[in-house]
Protein backbone atom coordinates (compact mmCIF):
# COMPACT_ATOMS: atom_id res chain seq x y z
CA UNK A 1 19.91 -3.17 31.64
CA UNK A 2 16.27 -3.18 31.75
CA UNK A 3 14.87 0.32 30.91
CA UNK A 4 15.03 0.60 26.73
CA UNK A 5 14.16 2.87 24.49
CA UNK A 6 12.75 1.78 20.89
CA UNK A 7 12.60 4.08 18.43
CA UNK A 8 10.18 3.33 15.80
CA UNK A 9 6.36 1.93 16.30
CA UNK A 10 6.09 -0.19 13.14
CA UNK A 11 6.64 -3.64 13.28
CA UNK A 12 9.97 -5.15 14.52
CA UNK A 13 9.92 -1.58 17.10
CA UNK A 14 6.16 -3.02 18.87
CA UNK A 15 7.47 -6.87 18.07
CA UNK A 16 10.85 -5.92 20.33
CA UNK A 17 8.50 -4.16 23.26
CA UNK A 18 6.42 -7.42 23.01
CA UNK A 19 9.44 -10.01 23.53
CA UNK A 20 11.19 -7.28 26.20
CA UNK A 21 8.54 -7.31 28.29
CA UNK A 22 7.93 -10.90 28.34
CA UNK A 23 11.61 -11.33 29.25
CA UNK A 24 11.05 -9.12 32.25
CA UNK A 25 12.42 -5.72 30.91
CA UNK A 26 10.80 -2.14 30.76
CA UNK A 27 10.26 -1.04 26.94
CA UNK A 28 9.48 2.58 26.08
CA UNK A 29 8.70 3.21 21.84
CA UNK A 30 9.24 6.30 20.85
CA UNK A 31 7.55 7.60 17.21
CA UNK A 32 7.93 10.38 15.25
CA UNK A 33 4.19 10.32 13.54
CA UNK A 34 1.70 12.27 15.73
CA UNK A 35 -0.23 8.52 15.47
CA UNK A 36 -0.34 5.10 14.59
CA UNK A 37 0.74 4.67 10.60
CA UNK A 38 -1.45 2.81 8.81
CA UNK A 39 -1.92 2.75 5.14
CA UNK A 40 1.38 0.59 3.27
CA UNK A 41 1.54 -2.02 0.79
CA UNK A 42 0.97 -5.67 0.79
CA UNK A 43 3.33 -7.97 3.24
CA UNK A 44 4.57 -11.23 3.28
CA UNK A 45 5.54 -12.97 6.26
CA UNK A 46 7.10 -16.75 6.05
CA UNK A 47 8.69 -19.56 7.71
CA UNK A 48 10.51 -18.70 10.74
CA UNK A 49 8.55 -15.42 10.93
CA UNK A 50 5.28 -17.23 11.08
CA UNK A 51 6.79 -18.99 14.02
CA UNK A 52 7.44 -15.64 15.73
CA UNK A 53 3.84 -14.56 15.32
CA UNK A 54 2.45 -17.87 16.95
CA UNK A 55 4.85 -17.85 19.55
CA UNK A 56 2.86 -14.11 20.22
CA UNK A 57 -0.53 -15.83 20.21
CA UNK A 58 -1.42 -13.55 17.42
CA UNK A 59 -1.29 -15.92 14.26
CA UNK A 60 -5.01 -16.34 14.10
CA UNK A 61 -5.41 -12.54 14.16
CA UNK A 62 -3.21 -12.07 11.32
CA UNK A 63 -4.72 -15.07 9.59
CA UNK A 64 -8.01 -13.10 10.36
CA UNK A 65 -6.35 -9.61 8.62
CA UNK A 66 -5.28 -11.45 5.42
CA UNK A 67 -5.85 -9.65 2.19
CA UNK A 68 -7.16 -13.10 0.40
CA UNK A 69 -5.69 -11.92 -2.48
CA UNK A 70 -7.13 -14.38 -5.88
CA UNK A 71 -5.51 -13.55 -8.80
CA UNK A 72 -3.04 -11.26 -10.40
CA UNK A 73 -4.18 -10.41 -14.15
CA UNK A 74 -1.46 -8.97 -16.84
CA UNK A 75 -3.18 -6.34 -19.13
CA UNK A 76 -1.66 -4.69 -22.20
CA UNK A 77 -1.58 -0.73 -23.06
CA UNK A 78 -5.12 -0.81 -23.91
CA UNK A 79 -6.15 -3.06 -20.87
CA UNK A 80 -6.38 -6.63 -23.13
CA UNK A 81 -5.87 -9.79 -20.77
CA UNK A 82 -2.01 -10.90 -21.54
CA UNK A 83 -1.92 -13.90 -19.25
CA UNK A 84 -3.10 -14.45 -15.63
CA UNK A 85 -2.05 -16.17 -12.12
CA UNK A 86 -2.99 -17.00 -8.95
CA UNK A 87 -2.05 -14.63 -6.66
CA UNK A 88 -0.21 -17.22 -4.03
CA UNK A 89 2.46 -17.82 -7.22
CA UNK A 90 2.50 -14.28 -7.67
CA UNK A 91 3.89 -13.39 -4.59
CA UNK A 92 5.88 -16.67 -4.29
CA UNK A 93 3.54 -17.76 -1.48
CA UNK A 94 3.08 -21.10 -0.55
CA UNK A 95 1.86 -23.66 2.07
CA UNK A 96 1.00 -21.42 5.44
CA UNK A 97 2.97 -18.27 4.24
CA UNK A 98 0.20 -15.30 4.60
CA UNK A 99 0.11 -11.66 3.87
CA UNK A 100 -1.38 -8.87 5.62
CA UNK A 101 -1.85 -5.12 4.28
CA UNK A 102 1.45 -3.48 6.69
CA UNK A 103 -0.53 -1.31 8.64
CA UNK A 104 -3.11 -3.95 9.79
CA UNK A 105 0.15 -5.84 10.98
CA UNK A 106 0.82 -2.36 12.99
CA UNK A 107 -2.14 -2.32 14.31
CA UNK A 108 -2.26 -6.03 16.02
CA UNK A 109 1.46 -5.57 17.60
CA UNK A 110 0.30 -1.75 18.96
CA UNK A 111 -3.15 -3.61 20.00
CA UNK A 112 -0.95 -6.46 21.89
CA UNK A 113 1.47 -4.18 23.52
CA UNK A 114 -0.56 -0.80 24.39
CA UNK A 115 -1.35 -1.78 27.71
CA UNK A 116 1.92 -2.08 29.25
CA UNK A 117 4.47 -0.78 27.06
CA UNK A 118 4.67 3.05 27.13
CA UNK A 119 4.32 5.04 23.48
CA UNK A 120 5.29 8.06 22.96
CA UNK A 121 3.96 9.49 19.86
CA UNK A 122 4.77 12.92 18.25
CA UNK A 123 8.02 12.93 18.86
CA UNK A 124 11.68 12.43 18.01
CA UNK A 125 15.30 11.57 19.33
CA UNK A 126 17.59 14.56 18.42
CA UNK A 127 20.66 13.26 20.69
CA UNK A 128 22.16 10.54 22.22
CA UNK A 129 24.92 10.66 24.48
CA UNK A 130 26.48 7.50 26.21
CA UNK A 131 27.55 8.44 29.76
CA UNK A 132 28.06 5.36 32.60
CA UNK A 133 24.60 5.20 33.86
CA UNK A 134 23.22 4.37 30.27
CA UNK A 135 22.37 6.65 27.62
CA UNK A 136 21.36 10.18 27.76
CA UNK A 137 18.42 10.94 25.54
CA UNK A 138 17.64 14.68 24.13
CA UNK A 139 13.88 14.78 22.18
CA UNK A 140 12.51 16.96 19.74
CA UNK A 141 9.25 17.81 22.03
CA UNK A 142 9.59 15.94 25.29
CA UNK A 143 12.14 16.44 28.35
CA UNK A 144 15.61 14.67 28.24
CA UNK A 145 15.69 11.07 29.98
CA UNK A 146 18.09 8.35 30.10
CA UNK A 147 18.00 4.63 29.26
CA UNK A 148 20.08 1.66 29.94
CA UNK A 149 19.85 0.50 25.98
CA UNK A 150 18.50 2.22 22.82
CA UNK A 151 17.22 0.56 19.56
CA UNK A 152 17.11 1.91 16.37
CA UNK A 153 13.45 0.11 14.62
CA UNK A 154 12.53 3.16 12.20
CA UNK A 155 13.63 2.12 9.41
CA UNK A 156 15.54 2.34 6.03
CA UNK A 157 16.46 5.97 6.89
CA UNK A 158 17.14 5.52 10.82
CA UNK A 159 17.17 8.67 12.74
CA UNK A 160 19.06 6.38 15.18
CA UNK A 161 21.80 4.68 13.06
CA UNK A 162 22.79 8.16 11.85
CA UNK A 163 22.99 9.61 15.25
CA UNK A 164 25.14 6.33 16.30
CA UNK A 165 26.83 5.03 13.27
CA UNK A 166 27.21 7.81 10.89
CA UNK A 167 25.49 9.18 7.28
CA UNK A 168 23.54 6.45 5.65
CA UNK A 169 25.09 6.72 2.31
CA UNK A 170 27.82 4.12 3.71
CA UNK A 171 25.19 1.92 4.83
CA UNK A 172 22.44 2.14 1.83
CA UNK A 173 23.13 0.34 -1.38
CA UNK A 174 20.92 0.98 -4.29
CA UNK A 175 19.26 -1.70 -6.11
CA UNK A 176 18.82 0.56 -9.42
CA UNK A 177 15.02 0.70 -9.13
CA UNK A 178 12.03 3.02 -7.36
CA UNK A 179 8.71 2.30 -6.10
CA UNK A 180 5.79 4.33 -5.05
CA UNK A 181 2.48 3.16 -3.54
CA UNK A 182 -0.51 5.10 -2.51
CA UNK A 183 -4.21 4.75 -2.11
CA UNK A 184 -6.53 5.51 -5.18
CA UNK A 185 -10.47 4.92 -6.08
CA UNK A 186 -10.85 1.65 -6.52
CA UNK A 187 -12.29 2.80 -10.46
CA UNK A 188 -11.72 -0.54 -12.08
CA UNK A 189 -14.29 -2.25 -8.91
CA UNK A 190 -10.92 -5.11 -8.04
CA UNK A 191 -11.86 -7.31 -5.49
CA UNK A 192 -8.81 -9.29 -4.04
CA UNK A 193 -7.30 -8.99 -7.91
CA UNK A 194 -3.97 -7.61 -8.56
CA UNK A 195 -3.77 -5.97 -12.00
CA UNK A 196 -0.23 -5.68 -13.49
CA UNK A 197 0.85 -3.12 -16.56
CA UNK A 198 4.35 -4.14 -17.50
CA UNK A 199 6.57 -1.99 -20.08
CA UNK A 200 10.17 -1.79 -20.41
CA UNK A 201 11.85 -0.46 -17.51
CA UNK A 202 8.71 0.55 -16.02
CA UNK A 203 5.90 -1.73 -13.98
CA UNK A 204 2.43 -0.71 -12.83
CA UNK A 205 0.21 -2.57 -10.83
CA UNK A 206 -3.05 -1.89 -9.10
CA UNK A 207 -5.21 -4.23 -6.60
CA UNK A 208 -7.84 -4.06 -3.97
CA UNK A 209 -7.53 -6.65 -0.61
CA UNK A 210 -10.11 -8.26 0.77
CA UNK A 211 -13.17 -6.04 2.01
CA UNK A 212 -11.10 -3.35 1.12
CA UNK A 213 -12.97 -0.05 -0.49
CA UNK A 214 -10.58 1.58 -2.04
CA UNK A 215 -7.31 0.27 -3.67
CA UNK A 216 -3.37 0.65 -3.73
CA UNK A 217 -1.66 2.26 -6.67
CA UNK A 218 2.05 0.67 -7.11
CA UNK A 219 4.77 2.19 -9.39
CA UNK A 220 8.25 0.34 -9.95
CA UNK A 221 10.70 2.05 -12.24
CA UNK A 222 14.34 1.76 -13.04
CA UNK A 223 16.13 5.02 -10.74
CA UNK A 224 15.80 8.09 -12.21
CA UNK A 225 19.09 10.12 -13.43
CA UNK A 226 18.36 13.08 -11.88
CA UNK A 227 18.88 13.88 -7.74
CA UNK A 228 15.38 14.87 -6.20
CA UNK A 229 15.16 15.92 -2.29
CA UNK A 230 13.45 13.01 -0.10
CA UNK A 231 11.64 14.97 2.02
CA UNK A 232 9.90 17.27 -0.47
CA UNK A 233 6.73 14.86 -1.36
CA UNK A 234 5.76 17.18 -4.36
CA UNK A 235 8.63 17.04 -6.20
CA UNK A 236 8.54 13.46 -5.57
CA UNK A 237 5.34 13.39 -7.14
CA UNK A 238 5.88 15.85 -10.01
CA UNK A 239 9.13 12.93 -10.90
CA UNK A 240 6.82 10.39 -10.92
CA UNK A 241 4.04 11.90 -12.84
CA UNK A 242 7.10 12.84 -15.39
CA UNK A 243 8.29 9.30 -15.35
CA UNK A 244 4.95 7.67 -16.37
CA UNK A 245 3.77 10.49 -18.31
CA UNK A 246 3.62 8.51 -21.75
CA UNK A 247 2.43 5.47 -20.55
CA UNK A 248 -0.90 3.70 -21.43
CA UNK A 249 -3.68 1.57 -19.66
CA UNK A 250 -4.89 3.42 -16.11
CA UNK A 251 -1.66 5.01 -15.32
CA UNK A 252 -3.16 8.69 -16.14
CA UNK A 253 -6.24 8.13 -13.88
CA UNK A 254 -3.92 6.47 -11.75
CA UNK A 255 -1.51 9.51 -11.37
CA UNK A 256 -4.27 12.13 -11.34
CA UNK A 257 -5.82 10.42 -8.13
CA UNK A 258 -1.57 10.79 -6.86
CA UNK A 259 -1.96 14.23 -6.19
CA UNK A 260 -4.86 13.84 -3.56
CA UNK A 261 -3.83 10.73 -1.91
CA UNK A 262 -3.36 10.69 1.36
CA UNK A 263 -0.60 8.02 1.93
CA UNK A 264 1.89 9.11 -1.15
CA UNK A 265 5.35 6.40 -0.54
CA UNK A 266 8.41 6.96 -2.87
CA UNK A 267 11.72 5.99 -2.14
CA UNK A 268 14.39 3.63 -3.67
CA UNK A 269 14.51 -0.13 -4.05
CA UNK A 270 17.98 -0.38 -1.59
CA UNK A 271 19.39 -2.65 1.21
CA UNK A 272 21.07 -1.59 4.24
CA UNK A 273 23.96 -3.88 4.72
CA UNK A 274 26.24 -2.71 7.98
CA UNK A 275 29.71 -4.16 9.45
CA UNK A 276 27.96 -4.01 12.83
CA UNK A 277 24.70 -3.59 14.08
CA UNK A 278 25.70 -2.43 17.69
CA UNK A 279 27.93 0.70 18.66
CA UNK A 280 27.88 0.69 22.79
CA UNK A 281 24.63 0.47 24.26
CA UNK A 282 22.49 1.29 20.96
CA UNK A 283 21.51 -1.52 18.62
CA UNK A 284 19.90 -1.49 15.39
CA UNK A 285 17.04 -4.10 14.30
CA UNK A 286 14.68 -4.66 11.48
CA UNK A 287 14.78 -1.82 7.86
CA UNK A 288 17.17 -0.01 10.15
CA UNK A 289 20.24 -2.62 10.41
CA UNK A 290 19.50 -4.87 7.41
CA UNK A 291 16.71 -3.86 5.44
CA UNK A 292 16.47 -6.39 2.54
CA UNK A 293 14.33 -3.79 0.14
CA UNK A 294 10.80 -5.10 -0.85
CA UNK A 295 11.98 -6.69 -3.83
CA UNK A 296 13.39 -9.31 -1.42
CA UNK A 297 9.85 -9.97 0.10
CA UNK A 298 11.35 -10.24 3.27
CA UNK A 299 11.85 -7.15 5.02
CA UNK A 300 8.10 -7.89 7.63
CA UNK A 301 9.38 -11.06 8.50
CA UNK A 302 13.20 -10.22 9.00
CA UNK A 303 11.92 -7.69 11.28
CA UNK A 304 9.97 -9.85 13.09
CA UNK A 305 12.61 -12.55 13.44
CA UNK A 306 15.21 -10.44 14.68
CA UNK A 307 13.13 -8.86 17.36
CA UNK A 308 12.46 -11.76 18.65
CA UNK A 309 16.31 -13.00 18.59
CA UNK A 310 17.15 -9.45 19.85
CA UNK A 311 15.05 -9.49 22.96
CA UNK A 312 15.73 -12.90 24.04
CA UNK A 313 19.78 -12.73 23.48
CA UNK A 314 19.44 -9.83 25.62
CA UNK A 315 17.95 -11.76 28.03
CA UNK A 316 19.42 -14.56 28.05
CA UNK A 317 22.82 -12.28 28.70
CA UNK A 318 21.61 -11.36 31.96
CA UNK A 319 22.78 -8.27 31.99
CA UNK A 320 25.94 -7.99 29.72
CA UNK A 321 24.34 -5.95 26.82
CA UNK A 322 27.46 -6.61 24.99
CA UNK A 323 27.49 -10.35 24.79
CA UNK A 324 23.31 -10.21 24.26
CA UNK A 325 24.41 -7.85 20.43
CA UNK A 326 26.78 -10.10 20.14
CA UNK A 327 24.94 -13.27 20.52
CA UNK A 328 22.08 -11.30 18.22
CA UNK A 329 23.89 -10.50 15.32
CA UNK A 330 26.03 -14.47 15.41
CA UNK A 331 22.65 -15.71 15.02
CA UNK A 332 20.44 -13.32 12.73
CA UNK A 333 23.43 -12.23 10.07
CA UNK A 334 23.52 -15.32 8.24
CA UNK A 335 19.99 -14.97 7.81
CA UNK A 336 19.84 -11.84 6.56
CA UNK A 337 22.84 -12.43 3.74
CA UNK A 338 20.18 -15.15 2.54
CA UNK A 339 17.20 -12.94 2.43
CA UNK A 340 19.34 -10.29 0.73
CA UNK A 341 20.53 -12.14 -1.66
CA UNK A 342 16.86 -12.63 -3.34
CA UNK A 343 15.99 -9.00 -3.94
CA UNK A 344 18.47 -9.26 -7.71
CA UNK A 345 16.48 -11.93 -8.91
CA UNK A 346 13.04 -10.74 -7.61
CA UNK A 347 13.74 -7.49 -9.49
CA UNK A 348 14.46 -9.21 -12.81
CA UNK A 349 10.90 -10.00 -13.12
CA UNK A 350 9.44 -7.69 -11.63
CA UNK A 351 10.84 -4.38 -13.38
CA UNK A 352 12.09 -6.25 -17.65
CA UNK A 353 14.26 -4.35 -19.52
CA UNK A 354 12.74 -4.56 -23.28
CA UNK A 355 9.65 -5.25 -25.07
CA UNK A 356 11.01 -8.51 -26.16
CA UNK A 357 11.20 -10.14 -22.36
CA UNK A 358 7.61 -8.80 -22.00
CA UNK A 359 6.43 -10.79 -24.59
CA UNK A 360 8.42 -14.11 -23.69
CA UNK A 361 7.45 -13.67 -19.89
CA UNK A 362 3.64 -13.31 -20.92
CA UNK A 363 3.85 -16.33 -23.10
CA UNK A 364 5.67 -18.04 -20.65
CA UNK A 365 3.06 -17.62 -18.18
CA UNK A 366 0.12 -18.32 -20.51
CA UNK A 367 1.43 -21.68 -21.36
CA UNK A 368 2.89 -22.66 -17.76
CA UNK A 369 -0.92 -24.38 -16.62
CA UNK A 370 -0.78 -26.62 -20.04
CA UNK A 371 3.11 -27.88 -19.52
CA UNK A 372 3.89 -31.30 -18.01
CA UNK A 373 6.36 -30.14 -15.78
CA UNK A 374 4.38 -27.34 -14.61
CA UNK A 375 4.82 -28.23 -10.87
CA UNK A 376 8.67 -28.55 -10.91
CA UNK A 377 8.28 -24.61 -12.47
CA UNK A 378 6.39 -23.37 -9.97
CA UNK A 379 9.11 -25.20 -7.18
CA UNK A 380 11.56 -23.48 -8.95
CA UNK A 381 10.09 -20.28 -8.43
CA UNK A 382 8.75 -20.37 -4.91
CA UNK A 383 11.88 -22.65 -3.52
CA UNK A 384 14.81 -19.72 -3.62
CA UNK A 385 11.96 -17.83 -1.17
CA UNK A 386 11.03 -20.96 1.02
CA UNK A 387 15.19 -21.68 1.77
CA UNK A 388 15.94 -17.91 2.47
CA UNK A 389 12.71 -17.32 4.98
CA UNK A 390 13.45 -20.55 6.97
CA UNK A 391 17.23 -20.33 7.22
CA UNK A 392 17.13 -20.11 10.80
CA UNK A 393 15.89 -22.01 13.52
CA UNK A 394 13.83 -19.72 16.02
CA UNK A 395 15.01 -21.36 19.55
CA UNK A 396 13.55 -20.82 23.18
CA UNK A 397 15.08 -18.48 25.16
């Protein structure tokens, strides 16, 4: 059981080749994009996670690749200061938690992996069949080959779960909201400043990362009623432009850079939650088996931490893939019902519902540094994150 196939070159796909090989087994990632993606939003990644990335010798990198983000800065329809934050309570950061744009996080793991773990990029699987010498492997470009294991790593929608498991509306629950995120001119000249436009139902933010040129457009919305198709990007666009069409602030400049940008992400605020994360000889790991959403924060470092569990259970199975998914998912599923479970809450201040809970949450936050119990506050806000990202104890294997 040594020759596996990853499919997906992202982050838990390059953090599974990483672990594999270490443990002595012969990775192969597979990705449909012709190249590396880069581009992506902001990511956290937290207690046990961090301890993943050290145990790769790559900590100080990613320390290196932080976005040093200062301050996140409320502003009104007409761009007025409302009330203001650091940016470490802002994304419920604290102590040695760091965050990295996602595609310089990409970027290390290909960078640490390139050398000996073979990529294929440009391509697809179209088929899997199981036969008693592993699993038979049809691709979109290349020849047919066969593999002792195959993991699914790509993602909320999983090319590989829905060739082994099925259609991904039993597996995808939505959370109610949207979000897009793209590149724009950084026009208001933010440096390592999150600016936040809040109305009801509706959230745009805006911020620039650390020697960054440019900046990151970020749209969160409560689901629109009506279907759209998720692989045509313009009518994706055309919704969105329709959605925010009335609102004030930057959002018009903001949505007239859309149309040119060359990183345009829109999809829906959901989890995956699955019965089983195994079928056979193909496994599922990271967005693709449990994807929290981003609300939860948590989706980088669950990806990470279950690589890292996946690989070594496999290993330490010696053999018997069955008893290595096994051993995998007893360890990582309570973990991932505890990072799931913050992505409600997150969303309840991140996307409010009237004009009323604007106003409370701005004075709130306005009057927070003056309060004598400011400190137990902030605990109570950072705390739900800090249990959920170190419910697990990352072991040697």
């Amino acid at each position: 059981m040594t020759n596996v196939l990853i499919s997906g070159a992202s982050v838990a796909g390059p953090t599974l080749a990483f672990w594999l090989r270490e443990h002595g087994f012969t990775p192969t990632v597979v990705e449909r994009a012709p190249s590396l993606r880069e581009g992506g939003y902001k990511i956290d990644i937290r207690g046990a996670a961090l301890d993943v990335v050290g145990r790769m010798g790559l900590l100080e990198e990613v320390r290196r690749r932080s976005t040093d983000m200062q301050v996140a800065r409320f502003v009104d329809v007409n761009g007025k200061q409302m009330a203001t934050m650091s940016a470490q309570l802002f994304g419920g950061r604290e102590g040695d938690d760091v965050e990295v744009m996602r595609g310089d996080l990409a970027e290390i793991l290909h960078e640490a992996t390139k050398d000996d773990v073979e990529y294929i990029f440009g391509d697809s699987i179209t088929a899997l069949e199981e036969r008693p010498d592993g699993v038979h492997v049809t691709f979109e470009n290349g020849p047919a080959r066969t593999f002792d294991l195959v993991v699914g790593a790509d993602g909320l929608h999983s090319n590989v779960r829905a060739l082994a498991f099925g259609e991904e509306s039993r597996f995808i629950h939505d959370l109610g909201h949207h979000i897009s995120i793209f590149t724009v001119p950084n026009h208001l000249g933010l440096d390592r400043t999150e600016m936040m436009h809040p109305a009801p139902g509706r959230s745009v933010g805006m911020y620039s990362t650390r020697q960054s040129t440019d900046a990151k457009a970020m749209f969160l919305f409560t689901s629109p009623a009506d279907p759209y198709d998720r692989r045509d990007v313009t009518e994706q666009k055309k919704l969105l432009a329709k959605t925010f069409a009335d609102q004030g602030w930057d959002v018009p400049r903001l949505l007239d850079s859309m149309w040119d940008s060359p990183d345009f992400y829109f999809d829906s605020m959901s989890q995956v939650r699955m019965d089983r994360w195994s079928s056979g000889r193909v496994v599922l790991v990271g967005d693709a088996a449990y994807g929290p959403s981003p609300a939860s924060g948590q989706g980088t470092s669950l990806s990470l931490v279950g690589a890292y569990i996946l690989a070594g259970s496999l290993a330490a199975a010696a053999g018997d893939h069955a008893a290595g998914f096994a051993a995998y998912e007893n360890d990582m599923r309570p973990f991932v019902e505890e990072n799931q479970k913050l992505a409600a809450n997150n969303l309840k201040g991140m996307v409010l519902k009237s004009a009323g809970q604007i106003r409370f949450q701005m004075g709130m936050l306005r009057l927070m540094p003056h309060l004598p119990g400011k400190d137990r506050m902030i605990k109570r806000v950072t705390e739900p994150i800090r249990k959920a990202a170190t419910a697990i104890t990352i072991r040697d294997y």
